[in-house]
N, C-alpha and C. Protein backbone atom coordinates (compact mmCIF):
# COMPACT_ATOMS: atom_id res chain seq x y z
N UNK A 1 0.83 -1.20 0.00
CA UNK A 1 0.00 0.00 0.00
C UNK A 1 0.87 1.26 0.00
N UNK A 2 2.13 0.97 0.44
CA UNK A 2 3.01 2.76 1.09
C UNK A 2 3.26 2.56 -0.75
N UNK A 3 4.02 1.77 -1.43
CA UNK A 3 4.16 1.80 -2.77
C UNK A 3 3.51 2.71 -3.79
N UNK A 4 2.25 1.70 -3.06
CA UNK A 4 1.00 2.10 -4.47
C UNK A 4 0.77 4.21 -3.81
N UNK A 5 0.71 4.26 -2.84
CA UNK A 5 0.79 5.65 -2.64
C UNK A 5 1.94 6.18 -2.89
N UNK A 6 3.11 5.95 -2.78
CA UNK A 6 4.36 6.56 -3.78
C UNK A 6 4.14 6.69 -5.03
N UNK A 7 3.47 5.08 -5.49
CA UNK A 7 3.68 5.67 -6.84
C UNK A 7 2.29 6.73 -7.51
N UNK A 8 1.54 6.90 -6.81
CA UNK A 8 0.34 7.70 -7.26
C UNK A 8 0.43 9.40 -6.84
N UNK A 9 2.34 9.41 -5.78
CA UNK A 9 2.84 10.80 -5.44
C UNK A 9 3.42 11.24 -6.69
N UNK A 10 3.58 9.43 -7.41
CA UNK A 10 4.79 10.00 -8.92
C UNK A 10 3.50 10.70 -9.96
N UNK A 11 3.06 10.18 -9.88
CA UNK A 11 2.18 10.07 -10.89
C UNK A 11 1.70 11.89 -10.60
N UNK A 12 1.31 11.91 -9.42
CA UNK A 12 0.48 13.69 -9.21
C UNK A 12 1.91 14.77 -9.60
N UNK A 13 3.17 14.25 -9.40
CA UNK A 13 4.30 14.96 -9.67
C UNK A 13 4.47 15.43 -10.97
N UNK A 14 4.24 14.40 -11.46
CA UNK A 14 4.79 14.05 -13.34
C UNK A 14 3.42 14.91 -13.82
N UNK A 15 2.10 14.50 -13.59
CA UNK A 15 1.22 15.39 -13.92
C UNK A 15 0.86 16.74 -13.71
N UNK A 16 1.65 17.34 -12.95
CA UNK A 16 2.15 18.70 -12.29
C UNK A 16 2.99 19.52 -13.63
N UNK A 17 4.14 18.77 -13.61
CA UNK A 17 5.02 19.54 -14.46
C UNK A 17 4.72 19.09 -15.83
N UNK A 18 4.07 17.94 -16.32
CA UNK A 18 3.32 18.34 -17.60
C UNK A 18 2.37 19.63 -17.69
N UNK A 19 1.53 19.54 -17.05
CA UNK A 19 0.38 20.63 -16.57
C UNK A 19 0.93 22.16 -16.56
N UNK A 20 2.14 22.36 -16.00
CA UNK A 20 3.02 23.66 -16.43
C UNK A 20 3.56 23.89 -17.60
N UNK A 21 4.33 22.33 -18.07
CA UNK A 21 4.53 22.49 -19.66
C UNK A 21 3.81 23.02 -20.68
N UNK A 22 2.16 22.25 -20.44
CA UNK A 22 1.14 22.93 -21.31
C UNK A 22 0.83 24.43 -21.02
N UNK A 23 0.65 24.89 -19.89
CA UNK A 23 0.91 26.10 -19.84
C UNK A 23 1.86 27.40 -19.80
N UNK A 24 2.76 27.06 -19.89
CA UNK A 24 3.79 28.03 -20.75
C UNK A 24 4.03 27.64 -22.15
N UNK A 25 3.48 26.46 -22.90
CA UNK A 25 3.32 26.66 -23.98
C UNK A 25 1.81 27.27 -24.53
N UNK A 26 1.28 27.80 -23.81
CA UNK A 26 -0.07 28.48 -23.67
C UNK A 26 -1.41 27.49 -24.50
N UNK A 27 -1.25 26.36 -24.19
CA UNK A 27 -2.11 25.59 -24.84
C UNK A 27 -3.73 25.52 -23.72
N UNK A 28 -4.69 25.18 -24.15
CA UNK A 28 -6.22 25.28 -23.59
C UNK A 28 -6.15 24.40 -22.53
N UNK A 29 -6.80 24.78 -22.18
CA UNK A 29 -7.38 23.50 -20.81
C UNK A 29 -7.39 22.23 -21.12
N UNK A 30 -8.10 21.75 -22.25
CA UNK A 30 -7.94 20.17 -22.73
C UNK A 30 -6.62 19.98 -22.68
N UNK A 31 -5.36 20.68 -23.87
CA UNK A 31 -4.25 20.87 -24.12
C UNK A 31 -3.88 20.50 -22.66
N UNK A 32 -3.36 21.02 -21.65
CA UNK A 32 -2.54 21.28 -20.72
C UNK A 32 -3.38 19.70 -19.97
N UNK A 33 -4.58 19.12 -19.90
CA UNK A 33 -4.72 18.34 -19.06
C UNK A 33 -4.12 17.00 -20.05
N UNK A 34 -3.76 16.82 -21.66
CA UNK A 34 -3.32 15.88 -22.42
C UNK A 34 -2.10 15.64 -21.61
N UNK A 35 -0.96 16.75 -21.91
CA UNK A 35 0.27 16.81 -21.81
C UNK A 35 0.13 16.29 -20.52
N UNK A 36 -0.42 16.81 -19.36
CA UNK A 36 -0.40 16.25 -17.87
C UNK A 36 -0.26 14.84 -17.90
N UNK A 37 -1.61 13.95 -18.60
CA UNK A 37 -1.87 12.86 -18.68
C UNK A 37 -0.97 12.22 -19.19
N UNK A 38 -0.22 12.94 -20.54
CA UNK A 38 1.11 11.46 -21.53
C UNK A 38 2.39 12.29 -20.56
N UNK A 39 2.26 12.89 -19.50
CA UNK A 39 3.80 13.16 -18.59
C UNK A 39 3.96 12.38 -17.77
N UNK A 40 2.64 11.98 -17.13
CA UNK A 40 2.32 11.45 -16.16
C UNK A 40 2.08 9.60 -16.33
N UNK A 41 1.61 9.17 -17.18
CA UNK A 41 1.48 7.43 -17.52
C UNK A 41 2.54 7.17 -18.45
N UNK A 42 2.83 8.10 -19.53
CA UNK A 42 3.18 8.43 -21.49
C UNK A 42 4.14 6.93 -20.90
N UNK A 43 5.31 7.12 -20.05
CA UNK A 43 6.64 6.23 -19.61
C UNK A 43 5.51 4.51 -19.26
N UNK A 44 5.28 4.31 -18.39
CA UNK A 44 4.38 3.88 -18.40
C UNK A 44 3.89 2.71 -19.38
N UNK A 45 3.18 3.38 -20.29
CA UNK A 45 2.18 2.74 -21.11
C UNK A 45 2.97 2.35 -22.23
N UNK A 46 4.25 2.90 -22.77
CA UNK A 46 5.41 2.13 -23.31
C UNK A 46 5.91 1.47 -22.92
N UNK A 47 5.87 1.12 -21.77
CA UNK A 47 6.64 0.17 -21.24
C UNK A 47 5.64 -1.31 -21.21
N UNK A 48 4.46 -1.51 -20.91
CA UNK A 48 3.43 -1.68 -20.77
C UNK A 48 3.26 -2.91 -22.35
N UNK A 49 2.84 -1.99 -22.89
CA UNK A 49 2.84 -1.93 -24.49
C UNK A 49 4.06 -2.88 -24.94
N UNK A 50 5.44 -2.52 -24.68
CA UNK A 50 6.33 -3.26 -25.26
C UNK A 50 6.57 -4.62 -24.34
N UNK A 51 6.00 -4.93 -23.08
CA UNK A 51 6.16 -6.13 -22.82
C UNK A 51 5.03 -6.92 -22.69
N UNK A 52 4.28 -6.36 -23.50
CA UNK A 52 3.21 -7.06 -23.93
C UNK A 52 2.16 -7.11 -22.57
N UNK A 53 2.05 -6.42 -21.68
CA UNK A 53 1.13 -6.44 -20.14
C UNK A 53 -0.31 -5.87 -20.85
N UNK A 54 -1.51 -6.58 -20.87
CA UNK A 54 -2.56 -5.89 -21.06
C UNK A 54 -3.49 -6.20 -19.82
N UNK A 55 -4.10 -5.55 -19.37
CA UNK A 55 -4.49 -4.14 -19.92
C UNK A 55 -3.46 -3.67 -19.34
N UNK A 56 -3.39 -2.49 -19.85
CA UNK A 56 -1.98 -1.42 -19.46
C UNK A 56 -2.59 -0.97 -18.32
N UNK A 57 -1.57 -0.22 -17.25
CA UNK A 57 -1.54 -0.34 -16.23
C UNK A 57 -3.49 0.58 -15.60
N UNK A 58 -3.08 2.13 -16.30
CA UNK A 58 -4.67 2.78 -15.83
C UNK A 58 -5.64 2.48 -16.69
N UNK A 59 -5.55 1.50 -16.95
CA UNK A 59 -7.02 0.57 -17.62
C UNK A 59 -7.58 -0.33 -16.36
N UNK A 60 -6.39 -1.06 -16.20
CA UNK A 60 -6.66 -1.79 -15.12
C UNK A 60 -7.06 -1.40 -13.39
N UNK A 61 -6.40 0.00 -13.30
CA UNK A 61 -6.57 0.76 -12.17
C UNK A 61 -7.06 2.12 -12.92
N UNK A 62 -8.03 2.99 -12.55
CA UNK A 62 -7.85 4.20 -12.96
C UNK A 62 -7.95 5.26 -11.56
N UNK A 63 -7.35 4.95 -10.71
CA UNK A 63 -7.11 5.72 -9.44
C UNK A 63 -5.82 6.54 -10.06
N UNK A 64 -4.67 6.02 -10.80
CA UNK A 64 -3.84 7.14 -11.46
C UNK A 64 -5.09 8.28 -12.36
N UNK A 65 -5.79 8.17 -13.29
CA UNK A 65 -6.39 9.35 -13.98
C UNK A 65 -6.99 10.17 -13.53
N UNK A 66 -7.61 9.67 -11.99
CA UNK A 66 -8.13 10.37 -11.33
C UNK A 66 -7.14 11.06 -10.45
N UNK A 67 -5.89 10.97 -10.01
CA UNK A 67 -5.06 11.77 -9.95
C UNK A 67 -4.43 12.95 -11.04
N UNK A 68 -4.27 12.33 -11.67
CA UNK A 68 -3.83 13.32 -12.82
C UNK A 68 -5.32 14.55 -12.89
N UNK A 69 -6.17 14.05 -12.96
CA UNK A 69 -6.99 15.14 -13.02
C UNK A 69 -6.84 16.44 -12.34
N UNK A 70 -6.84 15.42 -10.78
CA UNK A 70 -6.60 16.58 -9.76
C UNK A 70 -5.50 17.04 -9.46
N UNK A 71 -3.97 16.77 -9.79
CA UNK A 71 -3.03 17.21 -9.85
C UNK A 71 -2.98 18.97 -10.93
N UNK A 72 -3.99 18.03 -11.94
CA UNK A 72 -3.98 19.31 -13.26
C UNK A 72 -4.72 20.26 -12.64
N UNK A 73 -5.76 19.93 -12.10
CA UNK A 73 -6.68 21.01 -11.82
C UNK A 73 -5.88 21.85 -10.44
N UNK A 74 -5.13 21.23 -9.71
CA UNK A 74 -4.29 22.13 -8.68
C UNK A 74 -3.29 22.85 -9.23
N UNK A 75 -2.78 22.21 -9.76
CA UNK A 75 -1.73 23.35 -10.51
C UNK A 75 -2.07 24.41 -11.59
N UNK A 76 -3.38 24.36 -12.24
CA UNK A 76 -3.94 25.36 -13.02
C UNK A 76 -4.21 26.33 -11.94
N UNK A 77 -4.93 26.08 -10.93
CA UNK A 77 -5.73 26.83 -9.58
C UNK A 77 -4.06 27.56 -9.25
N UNK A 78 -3.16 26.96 -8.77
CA UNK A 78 -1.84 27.24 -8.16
C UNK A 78 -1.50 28.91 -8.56
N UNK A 79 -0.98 28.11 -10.25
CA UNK A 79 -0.30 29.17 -10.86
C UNK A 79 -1.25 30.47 -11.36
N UNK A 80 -2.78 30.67 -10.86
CA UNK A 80 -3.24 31.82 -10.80
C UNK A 80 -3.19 32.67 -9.30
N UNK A 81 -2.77 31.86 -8.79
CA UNK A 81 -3.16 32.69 -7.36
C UNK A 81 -1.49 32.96 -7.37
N UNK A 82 -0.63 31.94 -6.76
CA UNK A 82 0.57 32.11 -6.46
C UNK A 82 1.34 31.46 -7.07
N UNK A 83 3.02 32.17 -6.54
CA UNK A 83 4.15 31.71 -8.14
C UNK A 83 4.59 30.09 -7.99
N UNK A 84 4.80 29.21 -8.81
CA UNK A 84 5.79 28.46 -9.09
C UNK A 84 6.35 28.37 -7.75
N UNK A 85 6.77 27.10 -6.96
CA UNK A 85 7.42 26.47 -6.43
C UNK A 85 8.46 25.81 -6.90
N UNK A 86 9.17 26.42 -7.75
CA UNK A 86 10.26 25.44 -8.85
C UNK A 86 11.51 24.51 -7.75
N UNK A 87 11.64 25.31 -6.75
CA UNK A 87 12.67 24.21 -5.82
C UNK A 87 11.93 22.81 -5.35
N UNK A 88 11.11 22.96 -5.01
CA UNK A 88 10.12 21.99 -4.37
C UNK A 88 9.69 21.38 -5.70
N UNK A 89 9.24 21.44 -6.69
CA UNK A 89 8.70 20.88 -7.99
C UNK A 89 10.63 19.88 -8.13
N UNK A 90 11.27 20.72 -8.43
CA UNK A 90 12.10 19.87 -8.96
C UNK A 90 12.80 18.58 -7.71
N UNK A 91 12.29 18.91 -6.85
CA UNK A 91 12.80 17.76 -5.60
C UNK A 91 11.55 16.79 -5.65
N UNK A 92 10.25 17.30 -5.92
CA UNK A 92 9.56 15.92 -5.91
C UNK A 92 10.08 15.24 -7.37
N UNK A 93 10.09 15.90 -8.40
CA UNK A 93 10.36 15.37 -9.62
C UNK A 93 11.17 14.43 -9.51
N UNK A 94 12.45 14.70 -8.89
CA UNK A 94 13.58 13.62 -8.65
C UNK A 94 13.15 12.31 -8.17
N UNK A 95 12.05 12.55 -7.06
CA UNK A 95 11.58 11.82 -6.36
C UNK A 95 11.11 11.05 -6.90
N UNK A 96 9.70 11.60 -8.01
CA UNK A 96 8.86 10.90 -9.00
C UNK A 96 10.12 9.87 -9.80
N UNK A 97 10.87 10.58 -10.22
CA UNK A 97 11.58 9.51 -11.15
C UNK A 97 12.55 8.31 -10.66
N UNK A 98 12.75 8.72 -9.08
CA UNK A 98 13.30 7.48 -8.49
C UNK A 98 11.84 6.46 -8.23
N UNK A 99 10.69 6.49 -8.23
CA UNK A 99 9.78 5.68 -8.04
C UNK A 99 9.77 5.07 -9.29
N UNK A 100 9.39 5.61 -10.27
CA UNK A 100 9.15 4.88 -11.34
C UNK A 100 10.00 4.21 -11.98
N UNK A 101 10.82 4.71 -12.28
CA UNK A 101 12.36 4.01 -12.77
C UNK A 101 12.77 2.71 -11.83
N UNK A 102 12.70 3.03 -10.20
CA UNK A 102 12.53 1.50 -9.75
C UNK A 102 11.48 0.22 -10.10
N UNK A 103 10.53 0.75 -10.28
CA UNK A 103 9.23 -0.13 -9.98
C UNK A 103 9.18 -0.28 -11.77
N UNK A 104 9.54 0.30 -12.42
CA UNK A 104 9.72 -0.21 -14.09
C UNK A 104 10.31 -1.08 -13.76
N UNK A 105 11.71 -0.64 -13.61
CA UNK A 105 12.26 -2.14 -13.09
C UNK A 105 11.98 -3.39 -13.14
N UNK A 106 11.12 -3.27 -11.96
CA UNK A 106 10.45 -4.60 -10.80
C UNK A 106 9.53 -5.38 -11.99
N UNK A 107 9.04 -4.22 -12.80
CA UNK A 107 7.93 -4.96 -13.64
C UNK A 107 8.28 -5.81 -14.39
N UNK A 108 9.79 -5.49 -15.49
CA UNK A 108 10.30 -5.47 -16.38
C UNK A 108 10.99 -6.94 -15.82
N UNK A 109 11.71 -7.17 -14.65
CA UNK A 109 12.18 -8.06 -13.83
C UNK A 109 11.03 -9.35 -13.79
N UNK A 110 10.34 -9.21 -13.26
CA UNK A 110 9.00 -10.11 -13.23
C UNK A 110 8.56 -10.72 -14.35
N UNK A 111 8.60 -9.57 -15.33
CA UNK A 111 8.09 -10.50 -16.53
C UNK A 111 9.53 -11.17 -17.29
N UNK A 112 10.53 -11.81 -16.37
CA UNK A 112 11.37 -12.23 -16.72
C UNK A 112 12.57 -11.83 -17.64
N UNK A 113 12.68 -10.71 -18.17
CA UNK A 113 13.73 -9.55 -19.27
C UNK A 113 15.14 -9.83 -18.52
N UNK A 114 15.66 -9.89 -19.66
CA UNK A 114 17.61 -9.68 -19.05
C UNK A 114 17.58 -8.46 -18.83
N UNK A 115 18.81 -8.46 -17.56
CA UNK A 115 19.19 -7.14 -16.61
C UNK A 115 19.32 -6.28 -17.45
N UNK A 116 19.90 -6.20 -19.46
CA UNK A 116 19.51 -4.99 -19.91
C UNK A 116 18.66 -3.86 -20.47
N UNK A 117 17.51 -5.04 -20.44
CA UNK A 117 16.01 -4.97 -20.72
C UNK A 117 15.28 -4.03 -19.45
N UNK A 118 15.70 -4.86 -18.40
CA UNK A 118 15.23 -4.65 -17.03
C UNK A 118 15.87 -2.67 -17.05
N UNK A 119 16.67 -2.22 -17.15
CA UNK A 119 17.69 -0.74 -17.04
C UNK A 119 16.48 -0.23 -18.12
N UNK A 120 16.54 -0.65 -19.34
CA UNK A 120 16.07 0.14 -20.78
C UNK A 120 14.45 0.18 -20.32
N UNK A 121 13.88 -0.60 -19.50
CA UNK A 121 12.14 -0.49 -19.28
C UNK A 121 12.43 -0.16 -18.27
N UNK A 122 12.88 0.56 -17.11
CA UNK A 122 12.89 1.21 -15.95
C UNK A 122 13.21 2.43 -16.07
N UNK A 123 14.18 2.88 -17.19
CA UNK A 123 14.11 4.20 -17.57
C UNK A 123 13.16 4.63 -18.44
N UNK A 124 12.99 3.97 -19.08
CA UNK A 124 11.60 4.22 -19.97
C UNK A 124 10.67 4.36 -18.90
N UNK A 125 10.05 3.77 -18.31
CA UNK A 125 9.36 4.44 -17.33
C UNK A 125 9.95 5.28 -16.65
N UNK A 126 10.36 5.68 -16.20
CA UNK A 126 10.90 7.02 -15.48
C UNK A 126 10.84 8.13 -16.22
N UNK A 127 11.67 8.32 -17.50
CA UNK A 127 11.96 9.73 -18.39
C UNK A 127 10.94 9.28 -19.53
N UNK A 128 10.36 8.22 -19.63
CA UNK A 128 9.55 8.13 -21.20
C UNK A 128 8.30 9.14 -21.35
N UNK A 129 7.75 9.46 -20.01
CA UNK A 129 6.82 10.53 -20.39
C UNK A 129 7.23 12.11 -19.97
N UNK A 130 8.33 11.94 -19.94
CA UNK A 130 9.13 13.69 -19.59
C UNK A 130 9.47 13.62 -21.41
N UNK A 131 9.89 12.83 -22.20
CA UNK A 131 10.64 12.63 -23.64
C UNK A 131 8.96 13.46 -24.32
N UNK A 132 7.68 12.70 -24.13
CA UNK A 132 6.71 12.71 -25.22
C UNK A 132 6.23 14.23 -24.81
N UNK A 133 6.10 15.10 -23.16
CA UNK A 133 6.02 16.60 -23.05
C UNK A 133 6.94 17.06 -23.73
N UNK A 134 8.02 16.29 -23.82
CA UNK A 134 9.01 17.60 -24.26
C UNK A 134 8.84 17.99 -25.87
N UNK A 135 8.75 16.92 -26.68
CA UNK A 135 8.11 16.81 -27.71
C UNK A 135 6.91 17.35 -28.27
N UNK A 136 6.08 17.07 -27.75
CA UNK A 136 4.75 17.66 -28.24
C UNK A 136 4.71 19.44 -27.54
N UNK A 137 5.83 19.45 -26.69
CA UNK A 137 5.98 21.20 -26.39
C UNK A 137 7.24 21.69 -27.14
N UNK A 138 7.15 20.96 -28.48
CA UNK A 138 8.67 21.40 -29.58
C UNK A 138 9.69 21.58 -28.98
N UNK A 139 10.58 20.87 -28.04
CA UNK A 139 11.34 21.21 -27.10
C UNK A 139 12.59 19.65 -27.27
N UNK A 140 13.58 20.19 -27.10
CA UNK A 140 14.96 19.42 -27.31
C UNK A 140 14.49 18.11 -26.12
N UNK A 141 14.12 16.97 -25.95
CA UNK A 141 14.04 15.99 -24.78
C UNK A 141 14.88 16.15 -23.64
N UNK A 142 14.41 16.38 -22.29
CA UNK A 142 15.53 16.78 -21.05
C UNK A 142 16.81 15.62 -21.80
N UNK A 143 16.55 14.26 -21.61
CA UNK A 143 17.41 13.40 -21.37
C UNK A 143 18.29 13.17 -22.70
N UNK A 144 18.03 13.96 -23.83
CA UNK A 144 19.50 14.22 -24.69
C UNK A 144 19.87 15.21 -24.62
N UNK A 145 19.42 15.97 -23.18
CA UNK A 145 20.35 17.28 -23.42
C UNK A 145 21.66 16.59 -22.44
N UNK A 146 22.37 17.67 -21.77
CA UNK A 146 23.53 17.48 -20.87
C UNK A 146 23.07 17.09 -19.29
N UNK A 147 21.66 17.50 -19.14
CA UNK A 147 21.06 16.96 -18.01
C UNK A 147 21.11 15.51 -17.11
N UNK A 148 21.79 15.79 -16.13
CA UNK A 148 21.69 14.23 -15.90
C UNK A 148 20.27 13.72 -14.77
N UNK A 149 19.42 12.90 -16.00
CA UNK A 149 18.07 12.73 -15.77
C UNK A 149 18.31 11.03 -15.53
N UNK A 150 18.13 10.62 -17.12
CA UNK A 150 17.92 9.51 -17.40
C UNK A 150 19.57 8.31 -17.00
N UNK A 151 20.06 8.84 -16.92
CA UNK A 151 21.60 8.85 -16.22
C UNK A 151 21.45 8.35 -14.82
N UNK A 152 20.37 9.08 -13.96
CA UNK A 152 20.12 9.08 -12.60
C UNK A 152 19.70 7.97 -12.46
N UNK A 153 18.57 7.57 -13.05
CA UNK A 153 17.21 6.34 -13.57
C UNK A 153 18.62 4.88 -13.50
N UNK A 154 19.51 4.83 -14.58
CA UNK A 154 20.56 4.24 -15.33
C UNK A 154 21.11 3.33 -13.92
N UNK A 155 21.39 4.47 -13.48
CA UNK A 155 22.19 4.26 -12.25
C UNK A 155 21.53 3.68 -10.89
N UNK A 156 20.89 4.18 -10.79
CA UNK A 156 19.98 3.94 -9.74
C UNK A 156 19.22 2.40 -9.76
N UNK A 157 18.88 1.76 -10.84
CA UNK A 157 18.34 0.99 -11.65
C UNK A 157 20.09 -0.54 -11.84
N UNK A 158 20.80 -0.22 -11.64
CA UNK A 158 22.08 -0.82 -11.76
C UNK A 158 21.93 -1.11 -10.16
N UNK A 159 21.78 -0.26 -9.46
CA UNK A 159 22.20 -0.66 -8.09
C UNK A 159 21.43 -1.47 -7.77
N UNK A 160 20.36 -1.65 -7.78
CA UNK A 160 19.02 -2.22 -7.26
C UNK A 160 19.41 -3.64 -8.14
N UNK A 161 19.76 -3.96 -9.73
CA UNK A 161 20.37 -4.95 -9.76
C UNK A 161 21.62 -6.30 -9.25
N UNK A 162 22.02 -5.23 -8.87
CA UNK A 162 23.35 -5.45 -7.78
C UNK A 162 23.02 -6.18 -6.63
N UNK A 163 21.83 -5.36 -6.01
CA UNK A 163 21.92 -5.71 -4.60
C UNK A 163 20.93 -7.07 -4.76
N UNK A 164 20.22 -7.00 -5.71
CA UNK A 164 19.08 -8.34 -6.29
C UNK A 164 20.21 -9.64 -6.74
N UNK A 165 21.46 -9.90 -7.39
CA UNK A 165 22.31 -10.25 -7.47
C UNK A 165 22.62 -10.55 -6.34
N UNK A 166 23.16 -9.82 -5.15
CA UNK A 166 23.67 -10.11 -4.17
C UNK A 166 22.58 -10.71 -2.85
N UNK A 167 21.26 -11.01 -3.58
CA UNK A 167 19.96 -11.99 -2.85
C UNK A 167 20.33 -10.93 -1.46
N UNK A 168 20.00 -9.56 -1.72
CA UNK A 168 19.08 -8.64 -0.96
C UNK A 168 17.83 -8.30 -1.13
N UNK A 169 17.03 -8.42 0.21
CA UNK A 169 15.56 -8.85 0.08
C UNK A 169 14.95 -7.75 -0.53
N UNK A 170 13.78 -7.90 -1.56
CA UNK A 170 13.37 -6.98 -2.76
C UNK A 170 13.32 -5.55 -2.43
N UNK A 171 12.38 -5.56 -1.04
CA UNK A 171 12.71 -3.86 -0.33
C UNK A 171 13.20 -3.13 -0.19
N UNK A 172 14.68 -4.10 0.18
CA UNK A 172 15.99 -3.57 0.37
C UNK A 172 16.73 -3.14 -1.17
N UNK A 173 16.67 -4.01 -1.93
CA UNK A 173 16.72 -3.47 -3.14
C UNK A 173 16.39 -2.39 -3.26
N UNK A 174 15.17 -2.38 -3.29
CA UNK A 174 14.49 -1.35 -4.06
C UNK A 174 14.90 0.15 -3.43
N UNK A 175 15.17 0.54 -2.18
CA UNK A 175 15.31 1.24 -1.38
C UNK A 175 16.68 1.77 -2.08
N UNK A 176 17.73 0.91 -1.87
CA UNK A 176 19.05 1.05 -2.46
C UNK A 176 18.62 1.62 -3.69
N UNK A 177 18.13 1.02 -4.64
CA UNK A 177 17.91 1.84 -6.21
C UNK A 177 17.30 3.25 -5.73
N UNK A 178 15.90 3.58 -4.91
CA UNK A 178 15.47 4.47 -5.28
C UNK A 178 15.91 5.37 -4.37
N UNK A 179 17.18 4.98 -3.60
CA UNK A 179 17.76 6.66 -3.31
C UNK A 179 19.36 7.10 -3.85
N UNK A 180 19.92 5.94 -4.49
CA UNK A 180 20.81 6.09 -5.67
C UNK A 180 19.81 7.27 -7.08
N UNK A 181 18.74 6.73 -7.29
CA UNK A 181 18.23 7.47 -8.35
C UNK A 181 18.00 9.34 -7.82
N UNK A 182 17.41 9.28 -6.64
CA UNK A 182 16.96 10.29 -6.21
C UNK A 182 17.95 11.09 -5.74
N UNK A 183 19.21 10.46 -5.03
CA UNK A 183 20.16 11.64 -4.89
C UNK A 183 20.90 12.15 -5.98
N UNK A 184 20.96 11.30 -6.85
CA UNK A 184 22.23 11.53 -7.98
C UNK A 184 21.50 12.80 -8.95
N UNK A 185 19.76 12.56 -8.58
CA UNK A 185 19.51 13.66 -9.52
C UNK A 185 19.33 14.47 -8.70
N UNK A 186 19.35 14.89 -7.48
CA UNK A 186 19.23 15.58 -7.07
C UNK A 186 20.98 16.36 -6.39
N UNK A 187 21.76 15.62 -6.56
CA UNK A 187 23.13 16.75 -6.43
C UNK A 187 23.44 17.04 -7.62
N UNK A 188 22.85 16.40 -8.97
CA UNK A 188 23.00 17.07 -9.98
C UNK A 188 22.23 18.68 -9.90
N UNK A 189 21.36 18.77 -9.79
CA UNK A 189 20.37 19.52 -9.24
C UNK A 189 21.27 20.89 -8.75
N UNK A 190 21.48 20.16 -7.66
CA UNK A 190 22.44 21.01 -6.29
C UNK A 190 23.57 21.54 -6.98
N UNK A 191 24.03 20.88 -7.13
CA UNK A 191 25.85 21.36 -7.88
C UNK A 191 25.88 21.59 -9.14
N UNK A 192 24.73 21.60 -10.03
CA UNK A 192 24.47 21.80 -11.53
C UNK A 192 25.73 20.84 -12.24
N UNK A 193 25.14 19.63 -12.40
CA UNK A 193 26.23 18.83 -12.40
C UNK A 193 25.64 18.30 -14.19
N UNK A 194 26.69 18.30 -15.28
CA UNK A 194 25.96 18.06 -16.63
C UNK A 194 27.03 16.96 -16.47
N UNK A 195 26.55 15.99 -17.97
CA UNK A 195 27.00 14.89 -18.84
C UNK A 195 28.05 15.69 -19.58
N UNK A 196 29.00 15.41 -20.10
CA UNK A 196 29.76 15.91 -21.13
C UNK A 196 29.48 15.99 -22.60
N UNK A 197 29.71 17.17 -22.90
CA UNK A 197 29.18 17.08 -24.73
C UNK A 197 30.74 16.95 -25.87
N UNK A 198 30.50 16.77 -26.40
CA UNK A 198 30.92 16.19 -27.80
C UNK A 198 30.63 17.52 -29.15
N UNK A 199 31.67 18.04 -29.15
CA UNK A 199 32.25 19.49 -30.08
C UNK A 199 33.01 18.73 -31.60
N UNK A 200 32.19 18.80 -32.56
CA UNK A 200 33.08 18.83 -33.72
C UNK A 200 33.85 19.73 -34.16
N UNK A 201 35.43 19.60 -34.63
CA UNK A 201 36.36 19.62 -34.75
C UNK A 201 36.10 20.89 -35.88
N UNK A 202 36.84 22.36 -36.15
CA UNK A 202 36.32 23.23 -36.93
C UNK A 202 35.16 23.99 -36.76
């Protein structure tokens, strides 16, 4: 149960900062509650989709859409009255993406995938619906910029293999992954910490 309420904190998170996306790209109310919705499952339901799980996950539950609703509708309400919380937004965010990126994982794990399957569908859930906002808001994807996002997910997602390897009990795992994921993006955060880029020559 503490899970399924983490992950429905990810879910109101991710649908938050879609919900801002659509609105600084000044799109309508429908607009801004889409983007909420594919920020918030988009990772998700690819993941879902490619390992063949039907029904996908808020088919089967729709206690996530009914979050997303009300996530959208608080943050529309928010940003008329008072400003942006961007410190606090970007610390749950971290947060959001250490949940999901673990528990992709777990899924990806279960339905039996090699450990590199297991990394590639745990980040996909994590950054796959930050990739489809960024997109549909004409915008470069966080996780090919220098940002270290999906990097965090990578990593975080390695450890939790490790300690599953080393027949640490799943909790414990999981714990290990999701505060490897959550700090790494978050002293990136702190110390503005980028990936290295790659300059052609001339």
């Amino acid at each position: 149960m503490l899970l399924y309420v983490f992950d429905l904190f990810g879910v109101a998170v991710f649908a938050a900062s879609g919900a801002l996306a659509g609105i600084a790209a000044g799109l309508d109310v429908l607009g801004v509650l889409v983007l909420a919705s594919i920020t918030a499952v988009g990772g998700g339901t690819l993941r879902d989709v490619l390992l063949g799980r039907h029904p996908i996950f808020w088919i089967r539950d729709s206690v996530p859409l009914y979050t997303i609703i009300a996530a959208t509708a608080a943050t529309v309400a928010w940003v008329h009255y008072l400003p942006v919380p961007m410190d606090a937004l970007l610390v749950a965010d971290a947060l959001g993406l250490a949940m999901f990126a673990v528990s992709g994982a777990q899924v990806a794990e279960k339905a039996g995938c090699r450990p590199l399957v297991v990394v590639l569908m745990g980040t996909l859930t994590g950054s796959g619906g930050g990739v489809l906002r960024d997109l549909l808001s004409a915008k470069v994807p966080l996780i090919l910029r220098q940002d270290i996002y999906a990097s965090a997910a990578i990593a975080g997602i390695g450890v939790y293999l490790l300690l599953r390897a080393a027949k640490v009990p799943t909790a414990g795992a999981f714990a290990g992954g999701f505060i490897t994921v959550a700090a790494t993006r978050l002293a990136a955060i702190a110390f503005e910490l980028r990936l290295p880029t790659f300059v052609l020559p001339g």
